[in-house]
Protein backbone atom coordinates (compact mmCIF):
# COMPACT_ATOMS: atom_id res chain seq x y z
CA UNK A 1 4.72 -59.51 -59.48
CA UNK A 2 7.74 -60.16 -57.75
CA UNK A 3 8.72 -59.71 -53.71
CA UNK A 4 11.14 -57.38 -53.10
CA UNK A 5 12.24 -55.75 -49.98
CA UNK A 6 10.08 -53.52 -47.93
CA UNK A 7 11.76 -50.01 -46.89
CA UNK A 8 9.39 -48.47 -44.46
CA UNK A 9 10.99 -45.13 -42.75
CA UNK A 10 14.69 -44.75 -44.05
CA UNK A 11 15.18 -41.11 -43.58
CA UNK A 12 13.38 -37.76 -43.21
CA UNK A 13 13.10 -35.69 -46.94
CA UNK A 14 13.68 -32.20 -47.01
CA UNK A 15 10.37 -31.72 -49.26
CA UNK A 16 7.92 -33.23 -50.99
CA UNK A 17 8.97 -35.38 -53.95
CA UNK A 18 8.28 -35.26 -57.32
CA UNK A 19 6.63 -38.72 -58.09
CA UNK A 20 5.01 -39.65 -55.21
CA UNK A 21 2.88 -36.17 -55.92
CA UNK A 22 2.53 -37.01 -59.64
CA UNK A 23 0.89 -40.27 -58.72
CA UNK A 24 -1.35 -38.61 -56.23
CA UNK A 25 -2.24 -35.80 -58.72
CA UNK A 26 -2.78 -38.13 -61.67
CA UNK A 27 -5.09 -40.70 -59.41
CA UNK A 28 -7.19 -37.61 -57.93
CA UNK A 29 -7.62 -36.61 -61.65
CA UNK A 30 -8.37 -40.00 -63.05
CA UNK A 31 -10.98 -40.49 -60.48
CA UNK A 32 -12.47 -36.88 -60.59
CA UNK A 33 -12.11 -36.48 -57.30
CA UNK A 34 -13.92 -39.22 -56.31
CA UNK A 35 -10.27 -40.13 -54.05
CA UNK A 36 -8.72 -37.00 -52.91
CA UNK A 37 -5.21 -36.01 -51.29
CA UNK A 38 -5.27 -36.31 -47.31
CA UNK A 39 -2.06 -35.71 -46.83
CA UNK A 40 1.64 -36.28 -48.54
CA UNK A 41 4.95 -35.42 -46.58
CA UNK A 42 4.69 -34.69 -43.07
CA UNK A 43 7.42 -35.35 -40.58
CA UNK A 44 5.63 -36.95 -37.69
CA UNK A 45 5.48 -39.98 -35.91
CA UNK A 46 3.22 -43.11 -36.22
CA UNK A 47 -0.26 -42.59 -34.81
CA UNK A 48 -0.11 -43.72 -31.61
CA UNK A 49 3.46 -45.30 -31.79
CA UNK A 50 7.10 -43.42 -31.52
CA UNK A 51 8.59 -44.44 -34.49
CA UNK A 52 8.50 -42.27 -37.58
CA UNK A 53 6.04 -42.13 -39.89
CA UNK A 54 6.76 -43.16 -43.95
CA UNK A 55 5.15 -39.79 -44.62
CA UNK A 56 8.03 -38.38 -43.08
CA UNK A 57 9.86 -39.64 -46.05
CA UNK A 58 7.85 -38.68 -49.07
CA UNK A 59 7.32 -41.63 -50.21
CA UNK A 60 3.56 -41.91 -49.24
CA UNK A 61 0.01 -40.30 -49.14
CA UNK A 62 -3.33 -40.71 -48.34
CA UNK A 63 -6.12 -40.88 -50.00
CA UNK A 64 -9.75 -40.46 -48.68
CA UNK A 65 -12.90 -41.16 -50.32
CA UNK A 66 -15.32 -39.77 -48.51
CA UNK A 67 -17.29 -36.73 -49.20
CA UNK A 68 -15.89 -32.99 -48.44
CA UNK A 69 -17.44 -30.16 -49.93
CA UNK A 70 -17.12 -29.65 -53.28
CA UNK A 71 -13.10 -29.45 -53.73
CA UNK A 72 -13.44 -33.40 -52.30
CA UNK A 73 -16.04 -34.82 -54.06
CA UNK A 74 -15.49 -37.95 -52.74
CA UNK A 75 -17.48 -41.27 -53.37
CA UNK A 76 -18.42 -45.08 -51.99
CA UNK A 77 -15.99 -47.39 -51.40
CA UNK A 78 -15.95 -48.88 -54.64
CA UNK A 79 -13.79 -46.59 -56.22
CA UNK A 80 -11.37 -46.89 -53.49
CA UNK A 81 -11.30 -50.80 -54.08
CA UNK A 82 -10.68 -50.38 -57.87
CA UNK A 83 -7.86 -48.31 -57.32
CA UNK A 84 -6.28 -50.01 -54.38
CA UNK A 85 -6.85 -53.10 -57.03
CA UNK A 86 -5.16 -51.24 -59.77
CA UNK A 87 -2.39 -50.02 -57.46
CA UNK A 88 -1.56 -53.54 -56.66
CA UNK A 89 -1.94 -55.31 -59.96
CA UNK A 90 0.56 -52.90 -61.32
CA UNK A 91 2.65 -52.63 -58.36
CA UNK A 92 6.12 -53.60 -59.73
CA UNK A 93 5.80 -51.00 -62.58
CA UNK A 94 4.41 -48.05 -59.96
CA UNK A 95 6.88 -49.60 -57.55
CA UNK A 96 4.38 -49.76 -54.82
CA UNK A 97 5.82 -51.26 -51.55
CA UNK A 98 2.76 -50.89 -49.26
CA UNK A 99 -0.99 -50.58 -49.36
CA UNK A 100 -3.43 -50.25 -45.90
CA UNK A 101 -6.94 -50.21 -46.54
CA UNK A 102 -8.61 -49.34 -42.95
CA UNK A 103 -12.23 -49.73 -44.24
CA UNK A 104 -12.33 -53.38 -43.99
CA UNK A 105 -14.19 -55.12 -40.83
CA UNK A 106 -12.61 -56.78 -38.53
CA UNK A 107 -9.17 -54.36 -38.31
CA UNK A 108 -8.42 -53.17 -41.62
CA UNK A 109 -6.30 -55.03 -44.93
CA UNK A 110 -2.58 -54.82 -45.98
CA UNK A 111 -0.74 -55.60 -48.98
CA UNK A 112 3.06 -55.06 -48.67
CA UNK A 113 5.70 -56.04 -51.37
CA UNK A 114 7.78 -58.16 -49.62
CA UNK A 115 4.73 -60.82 -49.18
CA UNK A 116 2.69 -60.09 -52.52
CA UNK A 117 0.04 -61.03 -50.68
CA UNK A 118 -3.54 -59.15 -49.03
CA UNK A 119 -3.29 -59.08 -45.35
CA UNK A 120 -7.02 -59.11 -43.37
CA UNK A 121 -6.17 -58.71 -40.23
CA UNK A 122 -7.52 -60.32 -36.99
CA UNK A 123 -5.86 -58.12 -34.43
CA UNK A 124 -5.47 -54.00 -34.47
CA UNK A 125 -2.39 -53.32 -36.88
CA UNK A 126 -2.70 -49.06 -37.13
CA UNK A 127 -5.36 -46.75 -35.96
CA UNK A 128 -8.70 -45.77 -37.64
CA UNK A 129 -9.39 -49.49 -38.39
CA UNK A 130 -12.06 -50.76 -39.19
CA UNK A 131 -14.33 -47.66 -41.19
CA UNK A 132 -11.27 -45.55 -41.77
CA UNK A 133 -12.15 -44.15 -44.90
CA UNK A 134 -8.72 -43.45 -46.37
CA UNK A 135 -6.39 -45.79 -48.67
CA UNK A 136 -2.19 -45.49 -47.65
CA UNK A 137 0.31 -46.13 -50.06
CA UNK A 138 4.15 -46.44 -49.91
CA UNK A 139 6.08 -46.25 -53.09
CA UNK A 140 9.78 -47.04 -52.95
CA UNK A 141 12.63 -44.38 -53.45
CA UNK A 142 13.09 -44.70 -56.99
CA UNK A 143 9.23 -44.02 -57.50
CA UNK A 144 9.08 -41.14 -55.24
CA UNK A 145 11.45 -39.02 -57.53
CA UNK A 146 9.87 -40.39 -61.17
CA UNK A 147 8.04 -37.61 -62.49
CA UNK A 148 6.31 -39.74 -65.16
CA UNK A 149 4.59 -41.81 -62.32
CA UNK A 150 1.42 -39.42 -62.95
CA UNK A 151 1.58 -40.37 -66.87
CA UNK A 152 2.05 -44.14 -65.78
CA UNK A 153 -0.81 -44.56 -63.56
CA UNK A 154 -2.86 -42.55 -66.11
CA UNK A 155 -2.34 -45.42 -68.82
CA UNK A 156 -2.94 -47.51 -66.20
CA UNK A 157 -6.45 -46.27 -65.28
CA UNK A 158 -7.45 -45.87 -69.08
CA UNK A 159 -6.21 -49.16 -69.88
CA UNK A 160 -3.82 -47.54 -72.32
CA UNK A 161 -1.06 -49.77 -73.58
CA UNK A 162 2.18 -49.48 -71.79
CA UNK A 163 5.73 -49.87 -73.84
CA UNK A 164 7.88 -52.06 -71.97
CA UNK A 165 10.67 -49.90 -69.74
CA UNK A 166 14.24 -50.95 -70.70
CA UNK A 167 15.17 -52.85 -67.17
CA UNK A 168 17.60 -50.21 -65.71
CA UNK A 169 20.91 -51.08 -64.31
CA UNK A 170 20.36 -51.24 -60.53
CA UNK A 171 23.82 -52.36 -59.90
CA UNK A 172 24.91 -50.31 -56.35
CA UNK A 173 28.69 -49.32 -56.49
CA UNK A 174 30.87 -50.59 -54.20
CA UNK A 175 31.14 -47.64 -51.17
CA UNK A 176 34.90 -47.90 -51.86
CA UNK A 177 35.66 -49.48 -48.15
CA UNK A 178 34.50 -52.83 -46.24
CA UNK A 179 31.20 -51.99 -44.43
CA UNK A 180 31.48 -53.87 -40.73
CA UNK A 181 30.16 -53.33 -37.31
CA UNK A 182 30.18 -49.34 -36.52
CA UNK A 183 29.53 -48.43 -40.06
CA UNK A 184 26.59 -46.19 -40.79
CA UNK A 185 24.22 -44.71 -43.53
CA UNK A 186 22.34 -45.29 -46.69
CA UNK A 187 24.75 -47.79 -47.93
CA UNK A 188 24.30 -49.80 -44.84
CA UNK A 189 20.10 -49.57 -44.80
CA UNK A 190 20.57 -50.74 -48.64
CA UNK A 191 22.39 -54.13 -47.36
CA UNK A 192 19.80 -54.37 -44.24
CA UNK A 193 16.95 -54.64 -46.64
CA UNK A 194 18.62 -57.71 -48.40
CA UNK A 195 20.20 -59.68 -45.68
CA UNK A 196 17.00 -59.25 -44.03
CA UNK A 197 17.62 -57.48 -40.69
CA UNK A 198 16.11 -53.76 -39.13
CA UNK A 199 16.54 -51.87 -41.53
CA UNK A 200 17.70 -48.65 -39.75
CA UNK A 201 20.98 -47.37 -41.33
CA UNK A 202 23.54 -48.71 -38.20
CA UNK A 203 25.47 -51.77 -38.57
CA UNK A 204 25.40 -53.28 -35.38
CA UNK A 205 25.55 -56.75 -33.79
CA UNK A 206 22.18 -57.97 -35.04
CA UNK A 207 22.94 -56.25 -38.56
CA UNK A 208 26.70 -58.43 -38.15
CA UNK A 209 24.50 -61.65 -37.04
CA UNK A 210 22.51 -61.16 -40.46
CA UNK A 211 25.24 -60.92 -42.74
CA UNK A 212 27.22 -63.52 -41.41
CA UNK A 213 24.14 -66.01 -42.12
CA UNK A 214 24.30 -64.04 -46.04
CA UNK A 215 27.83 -65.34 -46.39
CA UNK A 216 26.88 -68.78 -45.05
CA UNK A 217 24.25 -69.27 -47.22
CA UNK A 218 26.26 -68.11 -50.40
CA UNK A 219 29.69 -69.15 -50.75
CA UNK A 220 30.88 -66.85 -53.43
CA UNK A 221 30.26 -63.87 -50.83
CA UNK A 222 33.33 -64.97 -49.23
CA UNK A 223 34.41 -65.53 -45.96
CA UNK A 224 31.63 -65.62 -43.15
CA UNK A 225 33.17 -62.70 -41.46
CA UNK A 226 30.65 -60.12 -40.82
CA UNK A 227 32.37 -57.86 -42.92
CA UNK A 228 30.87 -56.20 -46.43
CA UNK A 229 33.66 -56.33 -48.60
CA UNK A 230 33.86 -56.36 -52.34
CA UNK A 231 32.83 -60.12 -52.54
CA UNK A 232 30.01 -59.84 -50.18
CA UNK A 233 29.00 -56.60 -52.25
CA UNK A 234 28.74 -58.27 -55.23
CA UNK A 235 26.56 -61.32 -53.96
CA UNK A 236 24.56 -58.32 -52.51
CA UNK A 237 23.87 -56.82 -55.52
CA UNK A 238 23.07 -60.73 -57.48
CA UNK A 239 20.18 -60.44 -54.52
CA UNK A 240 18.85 -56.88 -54.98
C-alpha cells in the first residue's frame, strides 16, 4: 500500500453515489447480513462537532454488526474485524481513505490512508467510542462513482483472482489560468491535498504559505511565488 492524501469533507453531493453503494451492497451480501447498512449519504454535521460530516459527501457508510430483527441479522465482532481487515489490506485497489472502528477499548481504532498505519487511540477521537458497534469507511472520489466496486470487493471476499487494472492516467489539466491567493474551488482543494495544507477549496494565506514551501522544496516548480502556474502544475501533478 501506498500513502496518499486524505480528502475528508470536500463538498456536499446531490445524491447518493454509485460505488460507494455498490461496495456497501456487495459487503452486506458477502457477509449475509452479518454487517448491515447504517447509513450512506446524509448531509449533516459531525456528531458533536460543526464541521460537516464525510457522509455529507457520499463517499462513506456505516456499517453495524449488531443484531436487528431479521432484515439485520447481524453478528459478533469477528466479522466486523475480517472485513475492516480486508478493507484495509486491499485499500489502494477499493481506494479506501479512512476506516474507524469504535468497538475497541480504550477510545476506538483508525486507519487513514495518508499514514497506512492502525491508530488505537488514548484520548476520545469521535463519539460512540469505545463499544460502538459500527465500522466507518471513507472511499475517495474516484471510488465513490465506480460501479464495479461491488464486483471488486466480491473477488475480494471470495479470494477470487483479480486481473491487474491498467494504471489510469491521473494527470489533472492545467485550469487554463495561474491559481494564487483569492482563487477558489475543486481545482484549488486538489492542490491543498498535495502541498499539504486545509484542504477546504479557498486559497488563502496559509494555502499561499504551503505552496511557497512546494516550490522551495522542488526547483523545477519554478519560482517560489505563491502562485500555481503551469510549472508549479506540473510538479503538482509528478506528486499526485
Amino acid at each position: 500500500m501506498t500513502k496518499r492524501p486524505y480528502t475528508g469533507y470536500d463538498r456536499t453531493a446531490p445524491a447518493k453515489r454509485v460505488g460507494l453503494e455498490a461496495l456497501v451492497a456487495a459487503i452486506v451480501d458477502t457477509t449475509d447480513g452479518a454487517l448491515w447498512n447504517n447509513g450512506t449519504r446524509v448531509v449533516r454535521s459531525k456528531r458533536g462537532k460543526g464541521s460537516m460530516s464525510v457522509h455529507a459527501t457520499g463517499r462513506a457508510a456505516d456499517l453495524s454488526w449488531r443484531p436487528m430483527g431479521d432484515r439485520r441479522r447481524g453478528s459478533d465482532y469477528t466479522t466486523a474485524q475480517r472485513v475492516a481487515d480486508l478493507l484495509v489490506d486491499n485499500a489502494d485497489r477499493l481506494g479506501l481513505e479512512a476506516l474507524f472502528d469504535y468497538y475497541p477499548a480504550p477510545y476506538g481504532r483508525g486507519w487513514r490512508c495518508d499514514r497506512d498505519s492502525w491508530r488505537k487511540y488514548s484520548k476520545r477521537a469521535f463519539s460512540g467510542a469505545p463499544g460502538g458497534d459500527w465500522l466507518h469507511l471513507e472511499v475517495s472520489n474516484t471510488a465513490a462513482d465506480d460501479p464495479g466496486l461491488g464486483d471488486l470487493w466480491r473477488a475480494i471476499w471470495h479470494d477470487e483472482p483479480i486481473p491487474e487494472a491498467t494504471e489510469p492516467d491521473r494527470t489533472r489539466p492545467y485550469p487554463g489560468a495561474p491559481l494564487r491567493r483569492g482563487s477558489s474551488g475543486d481545482d484549488v482543494r486538489w492542490m491543498q491535498a498535495i502541498v499539504d495544507t486545509w484542504v477546504d477549496g479557498d486559497f488563502g494565506p496559509k494555502t499561499e504559505s504551503a505552496v511557497r514551501e512546494f516550490q522551495a522544496a522542488n526547483p523545477t516548480a519554478g519560482p517560489a511565488d505563491g502562485w500555481v502556474g503551469p510549472m508549479t502544475w506540473a510538479e503538482l501533478n509528478r506528486h499526485a
